[in-house]
C-alpha atoms as a PDB file:
ATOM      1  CA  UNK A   1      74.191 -69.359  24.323  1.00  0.00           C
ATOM      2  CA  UNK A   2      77.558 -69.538  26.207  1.00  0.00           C
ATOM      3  CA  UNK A   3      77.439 -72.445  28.799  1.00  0.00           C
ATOM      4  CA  UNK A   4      80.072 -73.785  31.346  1.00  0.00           C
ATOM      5  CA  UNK A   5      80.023 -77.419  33.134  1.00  0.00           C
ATOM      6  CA  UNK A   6      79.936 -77.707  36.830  1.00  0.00           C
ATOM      7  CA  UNK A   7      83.376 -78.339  36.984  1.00  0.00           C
ATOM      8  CA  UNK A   8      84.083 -74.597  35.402  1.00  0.00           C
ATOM      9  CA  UNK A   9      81.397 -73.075  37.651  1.00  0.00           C
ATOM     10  CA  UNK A  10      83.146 -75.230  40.924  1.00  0.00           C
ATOM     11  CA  UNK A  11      86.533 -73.626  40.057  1.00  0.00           C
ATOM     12  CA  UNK A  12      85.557 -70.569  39.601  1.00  0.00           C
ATOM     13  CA  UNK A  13      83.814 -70.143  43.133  1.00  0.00           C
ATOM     14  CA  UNK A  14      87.422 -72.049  44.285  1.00  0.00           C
ATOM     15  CA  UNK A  15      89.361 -69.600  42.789  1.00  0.00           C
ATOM     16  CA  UNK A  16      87.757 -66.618  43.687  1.00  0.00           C
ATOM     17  CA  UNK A  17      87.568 -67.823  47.521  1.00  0.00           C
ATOM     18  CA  UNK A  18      91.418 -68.172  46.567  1.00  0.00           C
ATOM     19  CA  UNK A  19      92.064 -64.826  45.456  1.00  0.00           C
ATOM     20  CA  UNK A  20      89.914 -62.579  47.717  1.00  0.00           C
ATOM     21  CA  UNK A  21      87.615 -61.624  44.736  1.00  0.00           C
ATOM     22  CA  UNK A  22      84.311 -63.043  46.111  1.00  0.00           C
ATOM     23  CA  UNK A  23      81.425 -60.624  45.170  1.00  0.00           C
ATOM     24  CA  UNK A  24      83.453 -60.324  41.743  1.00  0.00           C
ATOM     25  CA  UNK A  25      82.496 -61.018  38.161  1.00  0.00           C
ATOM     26  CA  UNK A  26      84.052 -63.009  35.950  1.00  0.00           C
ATOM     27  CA  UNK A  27      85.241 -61.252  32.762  1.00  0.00           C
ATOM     28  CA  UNK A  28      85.045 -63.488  29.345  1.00  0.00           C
ATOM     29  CA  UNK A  29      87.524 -62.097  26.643  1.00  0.00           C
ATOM     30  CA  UNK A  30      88.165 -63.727  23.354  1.00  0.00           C
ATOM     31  CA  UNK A  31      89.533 -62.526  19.616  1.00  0.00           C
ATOM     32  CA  UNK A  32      89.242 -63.918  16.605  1.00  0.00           C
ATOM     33  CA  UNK A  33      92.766 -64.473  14.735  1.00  0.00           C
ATOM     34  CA  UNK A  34      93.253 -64.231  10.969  1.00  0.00           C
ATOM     35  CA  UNK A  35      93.745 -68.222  11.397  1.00  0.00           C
ATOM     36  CA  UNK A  36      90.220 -68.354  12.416  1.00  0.00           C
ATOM     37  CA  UNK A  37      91.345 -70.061  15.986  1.00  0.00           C
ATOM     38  CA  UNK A  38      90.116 -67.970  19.163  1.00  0.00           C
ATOM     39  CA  UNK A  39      92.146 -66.571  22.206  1.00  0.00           C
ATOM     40  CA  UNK A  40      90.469 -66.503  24.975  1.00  0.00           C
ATOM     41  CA  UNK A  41      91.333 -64.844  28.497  1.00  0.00           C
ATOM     42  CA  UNK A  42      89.355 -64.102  31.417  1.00  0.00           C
ATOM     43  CA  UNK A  43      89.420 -62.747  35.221  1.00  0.00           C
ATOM     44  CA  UNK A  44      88.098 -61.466  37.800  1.00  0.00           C
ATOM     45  CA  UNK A  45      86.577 -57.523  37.200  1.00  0.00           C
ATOM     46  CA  UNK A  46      83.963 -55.069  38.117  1.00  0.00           C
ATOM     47  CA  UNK A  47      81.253 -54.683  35.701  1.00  0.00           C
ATOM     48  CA  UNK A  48      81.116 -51.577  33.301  1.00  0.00           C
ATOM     49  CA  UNK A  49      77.898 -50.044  31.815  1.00  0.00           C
ATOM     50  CA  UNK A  50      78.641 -51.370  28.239  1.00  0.00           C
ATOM     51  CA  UNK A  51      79.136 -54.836  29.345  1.00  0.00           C
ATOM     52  CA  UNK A  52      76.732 -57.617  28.608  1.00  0.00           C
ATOM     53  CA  UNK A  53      76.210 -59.449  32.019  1.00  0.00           C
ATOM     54  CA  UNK A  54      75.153 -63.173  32.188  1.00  0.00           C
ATOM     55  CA  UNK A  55      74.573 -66.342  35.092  1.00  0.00           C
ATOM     56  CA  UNK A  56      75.349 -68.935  34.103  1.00  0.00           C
ATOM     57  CA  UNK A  57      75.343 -71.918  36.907  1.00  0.00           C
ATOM     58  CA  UNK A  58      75.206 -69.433  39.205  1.00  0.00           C
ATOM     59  CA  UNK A  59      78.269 -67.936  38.510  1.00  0.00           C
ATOM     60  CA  UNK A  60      78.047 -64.214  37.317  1.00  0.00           C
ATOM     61  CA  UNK A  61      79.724 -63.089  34.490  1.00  0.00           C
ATOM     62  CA  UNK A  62      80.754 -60.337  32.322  1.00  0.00           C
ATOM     63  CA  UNK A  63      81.707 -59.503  28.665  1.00  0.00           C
ATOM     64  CA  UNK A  64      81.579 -56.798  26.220  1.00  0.00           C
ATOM     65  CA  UNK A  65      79.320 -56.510  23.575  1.00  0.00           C
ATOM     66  CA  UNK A  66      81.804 -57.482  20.705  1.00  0.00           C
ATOM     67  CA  UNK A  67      82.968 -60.963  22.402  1.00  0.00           C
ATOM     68  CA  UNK A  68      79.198 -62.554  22.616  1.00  0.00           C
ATOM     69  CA  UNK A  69      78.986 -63.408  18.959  1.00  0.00           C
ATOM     70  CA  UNK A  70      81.902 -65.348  19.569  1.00  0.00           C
ATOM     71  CA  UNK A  71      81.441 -67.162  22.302  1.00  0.00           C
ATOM     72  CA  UNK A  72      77.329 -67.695  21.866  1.00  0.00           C
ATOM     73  CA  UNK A  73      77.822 -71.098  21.448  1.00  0.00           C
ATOM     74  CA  UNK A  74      81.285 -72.177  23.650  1.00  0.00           C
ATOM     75  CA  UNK A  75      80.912 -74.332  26.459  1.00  0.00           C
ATOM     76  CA  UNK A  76      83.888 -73.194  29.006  1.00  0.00           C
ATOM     77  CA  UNK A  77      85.058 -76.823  31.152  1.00  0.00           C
ATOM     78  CA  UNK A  78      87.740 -77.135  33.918  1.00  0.00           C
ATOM     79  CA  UNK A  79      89.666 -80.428  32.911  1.00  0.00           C
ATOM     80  CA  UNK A  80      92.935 -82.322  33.706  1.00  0.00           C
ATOM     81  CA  UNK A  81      94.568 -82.546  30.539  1.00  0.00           C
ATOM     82  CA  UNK A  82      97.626 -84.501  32.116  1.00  0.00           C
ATOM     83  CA  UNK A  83      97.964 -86.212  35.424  1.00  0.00           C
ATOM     84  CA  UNK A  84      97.956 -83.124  37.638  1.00  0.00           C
ATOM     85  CA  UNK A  85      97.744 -80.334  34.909  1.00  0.00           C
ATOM     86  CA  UNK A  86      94.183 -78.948  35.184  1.00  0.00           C
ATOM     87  CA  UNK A  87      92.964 -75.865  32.910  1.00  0.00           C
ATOM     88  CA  UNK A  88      90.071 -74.123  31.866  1.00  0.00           C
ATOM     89  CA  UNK A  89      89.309 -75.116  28.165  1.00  0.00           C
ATOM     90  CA  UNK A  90      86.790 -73.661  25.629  1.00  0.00           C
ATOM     91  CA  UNK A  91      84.497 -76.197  23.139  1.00  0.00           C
ATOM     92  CA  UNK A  92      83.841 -73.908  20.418  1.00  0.00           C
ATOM     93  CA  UNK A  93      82.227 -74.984  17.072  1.00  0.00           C
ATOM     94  CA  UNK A  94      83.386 -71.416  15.730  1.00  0.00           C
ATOM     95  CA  UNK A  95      87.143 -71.979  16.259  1.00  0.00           C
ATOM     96  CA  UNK A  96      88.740 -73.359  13.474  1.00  0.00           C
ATOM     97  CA  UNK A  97      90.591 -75.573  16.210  1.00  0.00           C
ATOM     98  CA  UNK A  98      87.285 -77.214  17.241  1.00  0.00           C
ATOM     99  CA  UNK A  99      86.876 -80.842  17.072  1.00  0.00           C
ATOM    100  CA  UNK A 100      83.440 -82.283  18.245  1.00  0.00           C
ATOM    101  CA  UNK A 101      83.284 -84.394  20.614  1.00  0.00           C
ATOM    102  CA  UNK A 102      83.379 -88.051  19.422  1.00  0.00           C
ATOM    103  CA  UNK A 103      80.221 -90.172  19.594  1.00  0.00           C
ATOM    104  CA  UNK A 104      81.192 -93.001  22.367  1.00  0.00           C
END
């Protein structure tokens, strides 16, 4: 099942305090490539009656039907990749980018 950390879930609820889309759903997108790797893209939407609609940490989401198989098992985090530079990334064991996480 899809999962984000509590840094994701805090950033969201930042970010749609930001924008003036409180009351809004998040929208999950992603697409397979013919490398295998996954694009993924997301924003702030109203729900549709084909949409699958998840909580997750309290945040409320939305996706459509053909983009849960691929992210059943991606955990979405908010992370500073370089000092200052802070992005949503996706852990995804059906990416063909995916490394796990290493055993500390």
């Amino acid at each position: 099942m899809f999962d984000i950390t509590e840094a994701a879930a805090n950033q969201i609820r930042a970010a749609a305090a930001q924008g003036g889309t409180v009351g809004m759903m998040l929208r999950l997108a992603a697409r397979m490539k013919e490398d295998g790797s996954i694009d993924y893209l997301m924003g702030f939407d109203e729900a549709s009656e084909e949409d699958i609609k998840i909580v997750v940490k309290g945040v409320e989401m939305v996706m459509l039907p053909e983009t849960v198989p691929l992210l059943d098992e991606a955990v979405m985090d908010f992370v500073e990749l370089k000092k200052g530079d802070f992005r949503f990334i996706f852990s995804n064991p059906l990416d063909a980018n995916y490394s796990p996480p290493s055993e500390a």
